[in-house]
PDB file of N, CA and C in Angstrom:
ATOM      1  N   UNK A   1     116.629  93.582 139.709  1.00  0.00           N
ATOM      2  CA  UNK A   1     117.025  92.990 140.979  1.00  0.00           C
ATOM      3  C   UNK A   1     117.023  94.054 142.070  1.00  0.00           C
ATOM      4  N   UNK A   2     116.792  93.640 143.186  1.00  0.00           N
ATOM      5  CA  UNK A   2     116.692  94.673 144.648  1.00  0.00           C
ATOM      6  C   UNK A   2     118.266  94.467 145.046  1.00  0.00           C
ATOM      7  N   UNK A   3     118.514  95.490 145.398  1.00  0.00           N
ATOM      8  CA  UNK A   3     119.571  95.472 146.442  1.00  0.00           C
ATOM      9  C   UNK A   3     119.468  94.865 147.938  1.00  0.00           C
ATOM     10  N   UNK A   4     120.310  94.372 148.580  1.00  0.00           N
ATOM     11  CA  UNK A   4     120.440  94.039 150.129  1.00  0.00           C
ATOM     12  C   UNK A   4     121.566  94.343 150.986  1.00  0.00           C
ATOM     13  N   UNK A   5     121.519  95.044 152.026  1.00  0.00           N
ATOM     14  CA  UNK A   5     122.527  95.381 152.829  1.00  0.00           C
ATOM     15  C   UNK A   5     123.025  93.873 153.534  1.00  0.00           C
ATOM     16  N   UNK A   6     123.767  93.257 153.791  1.00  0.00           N
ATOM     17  CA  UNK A   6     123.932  92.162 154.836  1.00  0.00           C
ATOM     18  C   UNK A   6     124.559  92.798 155.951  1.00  0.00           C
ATOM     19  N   UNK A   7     124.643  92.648 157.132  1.00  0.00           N
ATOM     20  CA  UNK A   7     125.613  92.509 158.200  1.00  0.00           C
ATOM     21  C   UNK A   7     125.658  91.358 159.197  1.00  0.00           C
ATOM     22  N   UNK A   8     126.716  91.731 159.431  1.00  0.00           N
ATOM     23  CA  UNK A   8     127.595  90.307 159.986  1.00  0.00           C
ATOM     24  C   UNK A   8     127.086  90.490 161.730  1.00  0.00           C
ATOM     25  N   UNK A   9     126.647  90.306 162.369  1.00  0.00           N
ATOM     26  CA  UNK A   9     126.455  90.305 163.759  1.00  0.00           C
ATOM     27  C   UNK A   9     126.602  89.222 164.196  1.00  0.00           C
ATOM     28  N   UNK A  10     127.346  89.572 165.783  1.00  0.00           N
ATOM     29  CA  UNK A  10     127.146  88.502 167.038  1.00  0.00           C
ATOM     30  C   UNK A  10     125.596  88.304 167.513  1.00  0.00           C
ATOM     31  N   UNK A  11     125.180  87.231 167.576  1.00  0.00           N
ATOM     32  CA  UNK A  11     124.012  87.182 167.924  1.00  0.00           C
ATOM     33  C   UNK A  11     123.976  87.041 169.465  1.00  0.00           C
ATOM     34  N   UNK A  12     122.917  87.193 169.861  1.00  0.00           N
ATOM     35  CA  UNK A  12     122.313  87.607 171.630  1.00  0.00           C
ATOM     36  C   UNK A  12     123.062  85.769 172.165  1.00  0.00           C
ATOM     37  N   UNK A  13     123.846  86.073 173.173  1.00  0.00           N
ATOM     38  CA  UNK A  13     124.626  84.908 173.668  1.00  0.00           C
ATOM     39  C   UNK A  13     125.085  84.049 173.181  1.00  0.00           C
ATOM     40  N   UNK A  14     125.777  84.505 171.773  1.00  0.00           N
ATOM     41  CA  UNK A  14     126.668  83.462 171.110  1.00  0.00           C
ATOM     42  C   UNK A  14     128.242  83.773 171.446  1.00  0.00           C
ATOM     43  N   UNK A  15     128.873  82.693 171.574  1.00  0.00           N
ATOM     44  CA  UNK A  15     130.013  82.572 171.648  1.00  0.00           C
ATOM     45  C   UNK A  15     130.797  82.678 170.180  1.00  0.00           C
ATOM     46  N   UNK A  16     131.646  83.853 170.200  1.00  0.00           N
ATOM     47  CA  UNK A  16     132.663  83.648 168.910  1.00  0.00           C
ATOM     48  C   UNK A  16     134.122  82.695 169.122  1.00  0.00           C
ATOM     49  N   UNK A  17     134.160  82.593 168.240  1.00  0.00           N
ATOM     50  CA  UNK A  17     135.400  80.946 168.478  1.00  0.00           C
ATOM     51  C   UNK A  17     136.546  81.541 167.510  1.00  0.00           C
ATOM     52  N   UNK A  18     137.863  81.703 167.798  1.00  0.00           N
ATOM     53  CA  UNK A  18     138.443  82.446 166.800  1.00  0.00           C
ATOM     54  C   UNK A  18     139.135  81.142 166.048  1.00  0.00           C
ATOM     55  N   UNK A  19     138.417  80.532 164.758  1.00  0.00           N
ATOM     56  CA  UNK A  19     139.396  79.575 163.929  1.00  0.00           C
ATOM     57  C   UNK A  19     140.663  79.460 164.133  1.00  0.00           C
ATOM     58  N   UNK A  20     141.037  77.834 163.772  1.00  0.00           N
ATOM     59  CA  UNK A  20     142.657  77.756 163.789  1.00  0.00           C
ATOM     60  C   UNK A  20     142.860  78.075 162.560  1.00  0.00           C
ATOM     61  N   UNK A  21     144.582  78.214 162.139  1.00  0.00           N
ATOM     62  CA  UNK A  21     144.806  78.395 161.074  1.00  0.00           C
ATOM     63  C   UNK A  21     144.211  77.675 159.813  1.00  0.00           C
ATOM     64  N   UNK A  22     144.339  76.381 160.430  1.00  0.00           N
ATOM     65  CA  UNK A  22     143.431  74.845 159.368  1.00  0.00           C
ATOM     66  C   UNK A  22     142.365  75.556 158.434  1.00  0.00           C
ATOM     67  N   UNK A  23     141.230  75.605 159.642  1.00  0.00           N
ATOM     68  CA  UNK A  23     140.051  76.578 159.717  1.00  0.00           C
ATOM     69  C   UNK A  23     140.037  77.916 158.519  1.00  0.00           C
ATOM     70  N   UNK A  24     140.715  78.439 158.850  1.00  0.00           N
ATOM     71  CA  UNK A  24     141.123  79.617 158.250  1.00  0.00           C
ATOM     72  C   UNK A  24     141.242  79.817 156.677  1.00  0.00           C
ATOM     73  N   UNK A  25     142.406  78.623 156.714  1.00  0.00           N
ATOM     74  CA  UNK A  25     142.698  78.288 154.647  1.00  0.00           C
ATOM     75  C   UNK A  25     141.199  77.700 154.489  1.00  0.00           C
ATOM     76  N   UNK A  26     140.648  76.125 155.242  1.00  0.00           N
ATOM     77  CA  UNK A  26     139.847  76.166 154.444  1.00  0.00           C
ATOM     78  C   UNK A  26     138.626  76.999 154.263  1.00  0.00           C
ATOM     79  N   UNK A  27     138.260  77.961 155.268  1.00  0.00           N
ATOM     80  CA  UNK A  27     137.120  78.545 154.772  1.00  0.00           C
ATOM     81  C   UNK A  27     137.850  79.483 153.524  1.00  0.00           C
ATOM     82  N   UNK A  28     139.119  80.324 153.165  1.00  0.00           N
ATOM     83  CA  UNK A  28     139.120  80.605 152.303  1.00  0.00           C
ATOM     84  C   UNK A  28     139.090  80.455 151.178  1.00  0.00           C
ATOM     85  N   UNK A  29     139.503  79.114 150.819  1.00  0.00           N
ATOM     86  CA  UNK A  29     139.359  78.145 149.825  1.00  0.00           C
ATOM     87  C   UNK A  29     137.806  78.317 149.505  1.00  0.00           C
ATOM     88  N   UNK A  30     136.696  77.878 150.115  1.00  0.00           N
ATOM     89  CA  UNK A  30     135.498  77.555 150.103  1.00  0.00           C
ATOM     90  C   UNK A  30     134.915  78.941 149.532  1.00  0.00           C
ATOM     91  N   UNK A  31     135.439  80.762 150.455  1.00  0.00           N
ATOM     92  CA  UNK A  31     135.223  81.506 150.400  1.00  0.00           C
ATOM     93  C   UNK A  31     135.573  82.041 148.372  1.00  0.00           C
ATOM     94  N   UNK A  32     136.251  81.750 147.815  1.00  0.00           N
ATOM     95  CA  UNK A  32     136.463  81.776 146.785  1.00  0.00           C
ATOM     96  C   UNK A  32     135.431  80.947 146.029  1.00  0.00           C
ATOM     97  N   UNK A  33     135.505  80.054 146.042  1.00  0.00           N
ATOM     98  CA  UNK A  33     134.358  79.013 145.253  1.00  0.00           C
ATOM     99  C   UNK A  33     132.544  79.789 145.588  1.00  0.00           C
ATOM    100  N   UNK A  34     132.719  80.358 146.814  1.00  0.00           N
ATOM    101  CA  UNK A  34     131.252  80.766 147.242  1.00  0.00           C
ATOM    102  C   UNK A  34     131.463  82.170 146.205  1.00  0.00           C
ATOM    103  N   UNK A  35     132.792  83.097 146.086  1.00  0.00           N
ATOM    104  CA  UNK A  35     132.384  84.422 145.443  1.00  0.00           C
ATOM    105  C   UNK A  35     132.228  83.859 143.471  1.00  0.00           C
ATOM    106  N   UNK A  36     132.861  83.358 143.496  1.00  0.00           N
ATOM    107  CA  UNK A  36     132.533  82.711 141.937  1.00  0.00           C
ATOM    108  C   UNK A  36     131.054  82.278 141.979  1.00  0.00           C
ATOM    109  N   UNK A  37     130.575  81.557 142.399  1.00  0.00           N
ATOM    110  CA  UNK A  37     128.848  80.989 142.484  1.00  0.00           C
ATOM    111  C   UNK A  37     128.142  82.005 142.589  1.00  0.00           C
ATOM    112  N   UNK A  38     128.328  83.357 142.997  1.00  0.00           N
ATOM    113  CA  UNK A  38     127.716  84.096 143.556  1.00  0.00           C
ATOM    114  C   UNK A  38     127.803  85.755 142.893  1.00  0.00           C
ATOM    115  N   UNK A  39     129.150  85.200 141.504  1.00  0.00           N
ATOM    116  CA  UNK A  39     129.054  86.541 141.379  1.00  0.00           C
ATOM    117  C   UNK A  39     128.563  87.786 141.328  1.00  0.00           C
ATOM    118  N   UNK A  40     127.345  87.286 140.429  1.00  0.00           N
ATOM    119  CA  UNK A  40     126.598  88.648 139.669  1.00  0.00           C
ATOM    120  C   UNK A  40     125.454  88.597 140.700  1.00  0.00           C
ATOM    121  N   UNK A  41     125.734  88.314 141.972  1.00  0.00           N
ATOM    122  CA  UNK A  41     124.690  88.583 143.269  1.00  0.00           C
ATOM    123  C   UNK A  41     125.599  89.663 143.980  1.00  0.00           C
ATOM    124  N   UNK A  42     126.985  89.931 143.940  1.00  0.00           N
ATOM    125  CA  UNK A  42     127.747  90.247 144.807  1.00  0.00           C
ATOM    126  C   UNK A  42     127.743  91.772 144.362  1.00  0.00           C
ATOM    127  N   UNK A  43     127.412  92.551 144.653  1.00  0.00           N
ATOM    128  CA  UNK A  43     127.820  94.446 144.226  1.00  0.00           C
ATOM    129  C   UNK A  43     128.601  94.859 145.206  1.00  0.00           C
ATOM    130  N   UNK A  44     128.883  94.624 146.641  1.00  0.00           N
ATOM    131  CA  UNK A  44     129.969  94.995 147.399  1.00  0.00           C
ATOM    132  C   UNK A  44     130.241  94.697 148.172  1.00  0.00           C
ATOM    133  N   UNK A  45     131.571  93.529 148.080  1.00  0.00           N
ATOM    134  CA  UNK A  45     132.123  92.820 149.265  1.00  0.00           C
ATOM    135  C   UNK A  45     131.978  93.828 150.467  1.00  0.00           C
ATOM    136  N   UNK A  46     131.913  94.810 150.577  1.00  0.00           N
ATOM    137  CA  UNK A  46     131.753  95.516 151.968  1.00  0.00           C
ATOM    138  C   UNK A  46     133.259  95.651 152.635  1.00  0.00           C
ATOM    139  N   UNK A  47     133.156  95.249 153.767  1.00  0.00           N
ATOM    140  CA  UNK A  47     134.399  95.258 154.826  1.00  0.00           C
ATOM    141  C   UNK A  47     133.765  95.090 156.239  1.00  0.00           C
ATOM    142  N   UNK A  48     135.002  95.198 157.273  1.00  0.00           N
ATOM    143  CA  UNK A  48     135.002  95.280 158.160  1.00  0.00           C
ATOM    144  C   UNK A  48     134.706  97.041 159.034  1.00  0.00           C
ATOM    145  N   UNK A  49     133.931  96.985 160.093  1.00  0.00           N
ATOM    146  CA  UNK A  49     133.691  98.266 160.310  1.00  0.00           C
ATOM    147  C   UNK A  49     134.827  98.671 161.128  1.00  0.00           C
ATOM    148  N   UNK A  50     135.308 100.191 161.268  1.00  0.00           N
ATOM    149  CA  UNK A  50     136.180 100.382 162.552  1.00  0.00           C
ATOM    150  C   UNK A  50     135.503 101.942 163.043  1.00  0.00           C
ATOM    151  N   UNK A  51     136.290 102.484 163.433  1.00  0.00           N
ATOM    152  CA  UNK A  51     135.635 103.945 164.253  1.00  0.00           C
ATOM    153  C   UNK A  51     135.090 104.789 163.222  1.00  0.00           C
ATOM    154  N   UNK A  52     133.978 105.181 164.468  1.00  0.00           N
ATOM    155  CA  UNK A  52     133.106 106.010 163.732  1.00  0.00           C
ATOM    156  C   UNK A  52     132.799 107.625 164.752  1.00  0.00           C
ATOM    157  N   UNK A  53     131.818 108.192 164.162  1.00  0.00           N
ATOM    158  CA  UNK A  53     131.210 109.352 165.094  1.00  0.00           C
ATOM    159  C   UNK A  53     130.179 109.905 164.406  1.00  0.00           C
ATOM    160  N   UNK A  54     129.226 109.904 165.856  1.00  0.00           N
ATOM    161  CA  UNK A  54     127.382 110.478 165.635  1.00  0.00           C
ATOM    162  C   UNK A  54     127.764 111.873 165.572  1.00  0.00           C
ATOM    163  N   UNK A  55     127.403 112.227 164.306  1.00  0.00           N
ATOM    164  CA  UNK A  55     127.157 113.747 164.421  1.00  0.00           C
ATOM    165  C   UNK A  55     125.813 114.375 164.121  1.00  0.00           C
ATOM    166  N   UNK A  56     124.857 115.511 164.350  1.00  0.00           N
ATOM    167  CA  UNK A  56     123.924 116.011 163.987  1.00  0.00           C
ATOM    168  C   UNK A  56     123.606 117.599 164.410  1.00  0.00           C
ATOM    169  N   UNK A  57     122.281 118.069 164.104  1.00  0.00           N
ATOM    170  CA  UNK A  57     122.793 119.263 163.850  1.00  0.00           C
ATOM    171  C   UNK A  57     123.032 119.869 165.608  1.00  0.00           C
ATOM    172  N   UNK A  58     122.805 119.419 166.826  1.00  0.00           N
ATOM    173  CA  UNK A  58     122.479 119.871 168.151  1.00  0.00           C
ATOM    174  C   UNK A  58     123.934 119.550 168.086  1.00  0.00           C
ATOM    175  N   UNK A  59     124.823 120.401 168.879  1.00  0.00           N
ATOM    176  CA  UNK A  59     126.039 119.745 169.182  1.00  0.00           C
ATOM    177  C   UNK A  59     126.088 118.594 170.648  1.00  0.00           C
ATOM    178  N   UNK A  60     125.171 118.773 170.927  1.00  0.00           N
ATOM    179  CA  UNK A  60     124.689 118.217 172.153  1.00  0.00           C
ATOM    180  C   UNK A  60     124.009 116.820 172.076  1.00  0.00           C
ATOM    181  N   UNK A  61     125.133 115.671 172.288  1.00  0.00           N
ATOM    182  CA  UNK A  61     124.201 114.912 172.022  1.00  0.00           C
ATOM    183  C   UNK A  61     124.414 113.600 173.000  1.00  0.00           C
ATOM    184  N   UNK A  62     122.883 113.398 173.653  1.00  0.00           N
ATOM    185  CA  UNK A  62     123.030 112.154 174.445  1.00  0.00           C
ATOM    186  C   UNK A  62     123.922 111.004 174.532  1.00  0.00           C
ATOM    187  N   UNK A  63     124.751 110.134 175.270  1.00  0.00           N
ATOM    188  CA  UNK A  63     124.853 109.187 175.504  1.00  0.00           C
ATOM    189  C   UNK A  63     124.583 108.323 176.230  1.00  0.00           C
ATOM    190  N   UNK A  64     125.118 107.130 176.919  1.00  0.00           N
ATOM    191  CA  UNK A  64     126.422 106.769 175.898  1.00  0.00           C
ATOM    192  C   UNK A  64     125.269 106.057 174.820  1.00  0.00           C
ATOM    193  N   UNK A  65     126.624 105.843 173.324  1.00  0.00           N
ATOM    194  CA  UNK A  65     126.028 105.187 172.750  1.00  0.00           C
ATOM    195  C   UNK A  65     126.980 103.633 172.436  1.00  0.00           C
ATOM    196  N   UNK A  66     126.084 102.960 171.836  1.00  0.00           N
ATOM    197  CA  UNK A  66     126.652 101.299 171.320  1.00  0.00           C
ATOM    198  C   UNK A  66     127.508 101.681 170.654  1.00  0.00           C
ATOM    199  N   UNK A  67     128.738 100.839 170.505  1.00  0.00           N
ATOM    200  CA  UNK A  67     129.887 101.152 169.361  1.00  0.00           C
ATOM    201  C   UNK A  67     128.902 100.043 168.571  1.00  0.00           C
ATOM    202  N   UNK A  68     128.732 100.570 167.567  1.00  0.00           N
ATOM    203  CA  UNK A  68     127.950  99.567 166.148  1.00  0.00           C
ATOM    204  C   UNK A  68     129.525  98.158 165.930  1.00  0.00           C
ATOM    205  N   UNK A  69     130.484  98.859 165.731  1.00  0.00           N
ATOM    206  CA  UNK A  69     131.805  97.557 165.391  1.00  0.00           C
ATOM    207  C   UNK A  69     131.375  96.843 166.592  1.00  0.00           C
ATOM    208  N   UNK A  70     130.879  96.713 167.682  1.00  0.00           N
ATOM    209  CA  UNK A  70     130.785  95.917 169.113  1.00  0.00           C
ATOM    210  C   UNK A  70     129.586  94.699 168.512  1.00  0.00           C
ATOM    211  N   UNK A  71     128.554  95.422 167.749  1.00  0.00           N
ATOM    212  CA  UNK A  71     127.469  94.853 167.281  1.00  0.00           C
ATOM    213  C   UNK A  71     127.628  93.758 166.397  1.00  0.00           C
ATOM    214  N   UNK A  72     128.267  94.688 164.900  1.00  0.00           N
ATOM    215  CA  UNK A  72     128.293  94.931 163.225  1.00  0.00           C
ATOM    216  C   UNK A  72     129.758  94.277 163.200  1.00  0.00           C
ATOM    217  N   UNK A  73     129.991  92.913 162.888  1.00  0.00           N
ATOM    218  CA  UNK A  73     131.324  92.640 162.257  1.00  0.00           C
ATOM    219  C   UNK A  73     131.969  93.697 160.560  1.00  0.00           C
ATOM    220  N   UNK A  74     130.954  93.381 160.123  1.00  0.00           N
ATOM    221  CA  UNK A  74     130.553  93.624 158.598  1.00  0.00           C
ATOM    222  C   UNK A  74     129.685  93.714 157.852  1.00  0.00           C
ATOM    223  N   UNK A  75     129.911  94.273 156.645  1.00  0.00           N
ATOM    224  CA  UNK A  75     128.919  94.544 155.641  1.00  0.00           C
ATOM    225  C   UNK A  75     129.307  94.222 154.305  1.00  0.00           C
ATOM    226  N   UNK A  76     128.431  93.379 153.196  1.00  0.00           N
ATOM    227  CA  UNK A  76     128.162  93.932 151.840  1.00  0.00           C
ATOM    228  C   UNK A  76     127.037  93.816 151.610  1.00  0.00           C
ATOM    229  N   UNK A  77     126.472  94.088 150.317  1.00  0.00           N
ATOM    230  CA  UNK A  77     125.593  94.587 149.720  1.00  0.00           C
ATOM    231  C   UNK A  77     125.675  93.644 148.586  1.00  0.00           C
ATOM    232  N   UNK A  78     124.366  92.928 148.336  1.00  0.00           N
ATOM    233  CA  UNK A  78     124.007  91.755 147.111  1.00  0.00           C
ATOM    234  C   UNK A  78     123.222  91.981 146.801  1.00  0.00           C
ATOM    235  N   UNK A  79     122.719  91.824 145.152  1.00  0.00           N
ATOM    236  CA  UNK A  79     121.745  91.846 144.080  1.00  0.00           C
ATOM    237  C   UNK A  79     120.933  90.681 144.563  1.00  0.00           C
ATOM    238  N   UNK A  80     119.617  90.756 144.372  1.00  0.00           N
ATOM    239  CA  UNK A  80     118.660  88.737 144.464  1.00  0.00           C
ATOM    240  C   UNK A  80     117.264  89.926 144.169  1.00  0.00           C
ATOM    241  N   UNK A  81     116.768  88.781 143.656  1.00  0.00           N
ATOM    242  CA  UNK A  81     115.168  88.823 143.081  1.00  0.00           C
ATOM    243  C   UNK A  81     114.513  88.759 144.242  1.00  0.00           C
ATOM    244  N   UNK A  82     114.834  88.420 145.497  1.00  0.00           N
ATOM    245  CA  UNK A  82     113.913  88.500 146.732  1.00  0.00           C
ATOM    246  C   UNK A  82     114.851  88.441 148.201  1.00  0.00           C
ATOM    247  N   UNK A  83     114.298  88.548 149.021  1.00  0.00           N
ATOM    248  CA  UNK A  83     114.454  88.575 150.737  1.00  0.00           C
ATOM    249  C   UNK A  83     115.212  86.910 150.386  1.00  0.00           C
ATOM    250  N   UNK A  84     114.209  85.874 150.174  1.00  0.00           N
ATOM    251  CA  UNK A  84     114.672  84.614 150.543  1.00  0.00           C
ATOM    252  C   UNK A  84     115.755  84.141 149.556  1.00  0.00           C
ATOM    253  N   UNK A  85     115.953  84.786 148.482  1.00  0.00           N
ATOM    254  CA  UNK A  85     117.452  84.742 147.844  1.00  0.00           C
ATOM    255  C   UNK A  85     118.312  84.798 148.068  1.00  0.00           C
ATOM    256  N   UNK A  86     118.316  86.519 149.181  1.00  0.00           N
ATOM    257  CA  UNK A  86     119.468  87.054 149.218  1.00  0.00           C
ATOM    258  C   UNK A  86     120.047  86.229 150.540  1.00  0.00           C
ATOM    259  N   UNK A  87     118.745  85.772 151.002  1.00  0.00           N
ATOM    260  CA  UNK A  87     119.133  84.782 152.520  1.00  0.00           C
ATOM    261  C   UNK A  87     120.251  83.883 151.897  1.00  0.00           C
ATOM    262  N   UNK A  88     119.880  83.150 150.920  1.00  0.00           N
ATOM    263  CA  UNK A  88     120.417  81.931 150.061  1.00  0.00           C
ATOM    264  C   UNK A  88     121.841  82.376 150.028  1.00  0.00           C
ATOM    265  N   UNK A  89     121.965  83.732 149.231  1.00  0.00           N
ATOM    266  CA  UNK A  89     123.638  84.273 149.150  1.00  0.00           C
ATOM    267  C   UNK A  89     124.149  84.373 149.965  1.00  0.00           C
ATOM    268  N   UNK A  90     123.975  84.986 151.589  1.00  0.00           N
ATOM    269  CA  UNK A  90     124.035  85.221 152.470  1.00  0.00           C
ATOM    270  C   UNK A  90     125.212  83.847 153.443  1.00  0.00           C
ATOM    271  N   UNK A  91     123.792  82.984 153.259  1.00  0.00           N
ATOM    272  CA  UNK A  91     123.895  81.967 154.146  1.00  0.00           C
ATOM    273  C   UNK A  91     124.864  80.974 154.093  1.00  0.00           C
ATOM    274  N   UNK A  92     125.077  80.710 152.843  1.00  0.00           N
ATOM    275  CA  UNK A  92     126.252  80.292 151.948  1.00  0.00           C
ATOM    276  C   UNK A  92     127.706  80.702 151.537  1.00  0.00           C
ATOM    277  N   UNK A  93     128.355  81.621 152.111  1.00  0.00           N
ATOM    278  CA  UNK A  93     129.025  82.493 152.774  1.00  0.00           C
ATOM    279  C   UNK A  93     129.932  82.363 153.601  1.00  0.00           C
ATOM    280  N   UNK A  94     131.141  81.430 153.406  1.00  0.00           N
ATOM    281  CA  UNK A  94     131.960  80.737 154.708  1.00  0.00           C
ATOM    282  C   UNK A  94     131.960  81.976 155.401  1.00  0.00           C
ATOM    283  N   UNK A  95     132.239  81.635 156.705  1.00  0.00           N
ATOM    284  CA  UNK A  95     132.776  82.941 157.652  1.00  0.00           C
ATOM    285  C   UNK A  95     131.567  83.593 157.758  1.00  0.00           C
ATOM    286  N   UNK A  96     130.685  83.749 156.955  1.00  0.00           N
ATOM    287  CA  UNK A  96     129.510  85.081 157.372  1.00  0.00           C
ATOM    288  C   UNK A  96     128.564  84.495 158.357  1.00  0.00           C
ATOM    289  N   UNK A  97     128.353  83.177 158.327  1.00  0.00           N
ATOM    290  CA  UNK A  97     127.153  82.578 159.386  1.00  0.00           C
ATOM    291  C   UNK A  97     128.281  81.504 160.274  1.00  0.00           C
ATOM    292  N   UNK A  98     128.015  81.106 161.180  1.00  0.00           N
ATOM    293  CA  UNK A  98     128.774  80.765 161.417  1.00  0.00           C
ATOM    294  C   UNK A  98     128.475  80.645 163.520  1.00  0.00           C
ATOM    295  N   UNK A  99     129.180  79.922 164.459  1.00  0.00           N
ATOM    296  CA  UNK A  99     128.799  79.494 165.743  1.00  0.00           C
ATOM    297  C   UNK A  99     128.956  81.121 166.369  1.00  0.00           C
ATOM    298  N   UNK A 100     128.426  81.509 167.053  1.00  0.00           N
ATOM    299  CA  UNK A 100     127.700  82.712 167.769  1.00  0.00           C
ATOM    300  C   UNK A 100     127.462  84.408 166.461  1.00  0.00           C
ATOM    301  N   UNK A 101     127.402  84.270 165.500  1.00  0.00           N
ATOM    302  CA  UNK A 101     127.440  84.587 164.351  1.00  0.00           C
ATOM    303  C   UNK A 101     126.362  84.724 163.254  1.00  0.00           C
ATOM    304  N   UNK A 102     125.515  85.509 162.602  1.00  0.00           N
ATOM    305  CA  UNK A 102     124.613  85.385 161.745  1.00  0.00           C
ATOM    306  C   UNK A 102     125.030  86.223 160.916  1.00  0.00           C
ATOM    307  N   UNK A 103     124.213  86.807 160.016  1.00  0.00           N
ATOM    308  CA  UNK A 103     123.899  87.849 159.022  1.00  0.00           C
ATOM    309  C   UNK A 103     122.585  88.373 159.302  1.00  0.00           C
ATOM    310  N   UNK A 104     122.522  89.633 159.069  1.00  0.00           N
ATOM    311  CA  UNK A 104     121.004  90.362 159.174  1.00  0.00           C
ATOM    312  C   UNK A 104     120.735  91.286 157.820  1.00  0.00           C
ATOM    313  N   UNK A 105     119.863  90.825 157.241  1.00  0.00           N
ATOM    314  CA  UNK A 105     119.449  90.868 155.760  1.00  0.00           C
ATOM    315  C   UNK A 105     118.526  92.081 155.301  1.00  0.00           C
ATOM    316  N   UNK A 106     118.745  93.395 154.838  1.00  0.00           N
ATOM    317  CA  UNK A 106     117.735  94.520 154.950  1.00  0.00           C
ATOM    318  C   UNK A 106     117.881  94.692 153.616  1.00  0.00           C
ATOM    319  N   UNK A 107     116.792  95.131 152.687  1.00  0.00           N
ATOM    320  CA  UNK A 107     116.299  95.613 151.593  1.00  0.00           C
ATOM    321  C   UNK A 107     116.697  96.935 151.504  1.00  0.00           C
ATOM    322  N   UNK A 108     117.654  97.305 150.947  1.00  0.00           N
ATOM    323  CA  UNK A 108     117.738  98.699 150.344  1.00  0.00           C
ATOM    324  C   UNK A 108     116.789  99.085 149.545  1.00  0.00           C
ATOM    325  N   UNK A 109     115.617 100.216 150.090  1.00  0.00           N
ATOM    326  CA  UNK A 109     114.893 100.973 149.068  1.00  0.00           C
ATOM    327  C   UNK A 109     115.614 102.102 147.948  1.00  0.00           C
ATOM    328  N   UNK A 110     115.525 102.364 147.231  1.00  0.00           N
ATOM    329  CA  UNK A 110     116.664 103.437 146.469  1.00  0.00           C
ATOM    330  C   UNK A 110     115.358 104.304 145.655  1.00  0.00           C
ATOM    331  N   UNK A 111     115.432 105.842 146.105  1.00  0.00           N
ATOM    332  CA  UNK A 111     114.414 106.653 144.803  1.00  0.00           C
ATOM    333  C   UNK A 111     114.292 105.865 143.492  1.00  0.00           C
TER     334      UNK A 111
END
């Protein structure tokens, strides 16, 4: 199986809607039933991103830059036999897709 990075992004002029509580239980409810279906696709729930810093070897370094958390809600990383699999795991995913909201799906190459 290939590995896949997911991340959680706001997409270009979507509105995020912050769930009511209602909302909330049931996507977790659902969110459980989706990690059971999905186990042996799942290698790392990931998380949420928070602060970071560009470092390299110039101490000097251009800005400004994007805060990626502004971008990048989140990340994990899923096992699938292909691109359109891991879409499948992905997509299926309470909370991960969702109204101004997607996932963006990259193939980890590994030596």
């Amino acid at each position: 199986m290939k590995s896949y990075l997911c991340l959680q992004r706001n997409l270009p002029g979507g509105e995020q809607r912050q769930p009511s509580p209602t909302q909330m239980q049931e996507m977790y409810a659902k969110f459980g039933e989706w990690q059971e279906k999905f186990k042996s696709n799942i290698t790392d729930m990931g998380g949420k991103l928070g602060t970071g810093k560009v470092v390299g070897k110039d101490q000097a370094l251009d800005g400004p830059f994007v805060e990626v958390k502004d971008l990048v809600g989140g990340y994990m990383i899923i096992a699938a036999n292909s691109l359109d699999e891991a879409a499948v795991v992905a997509n299926e995913c309470p909370g991960l897709v969702g109204p101004g909201s997607g996932c963006e799906i990259i193939e980890i190459h590994r030596p």
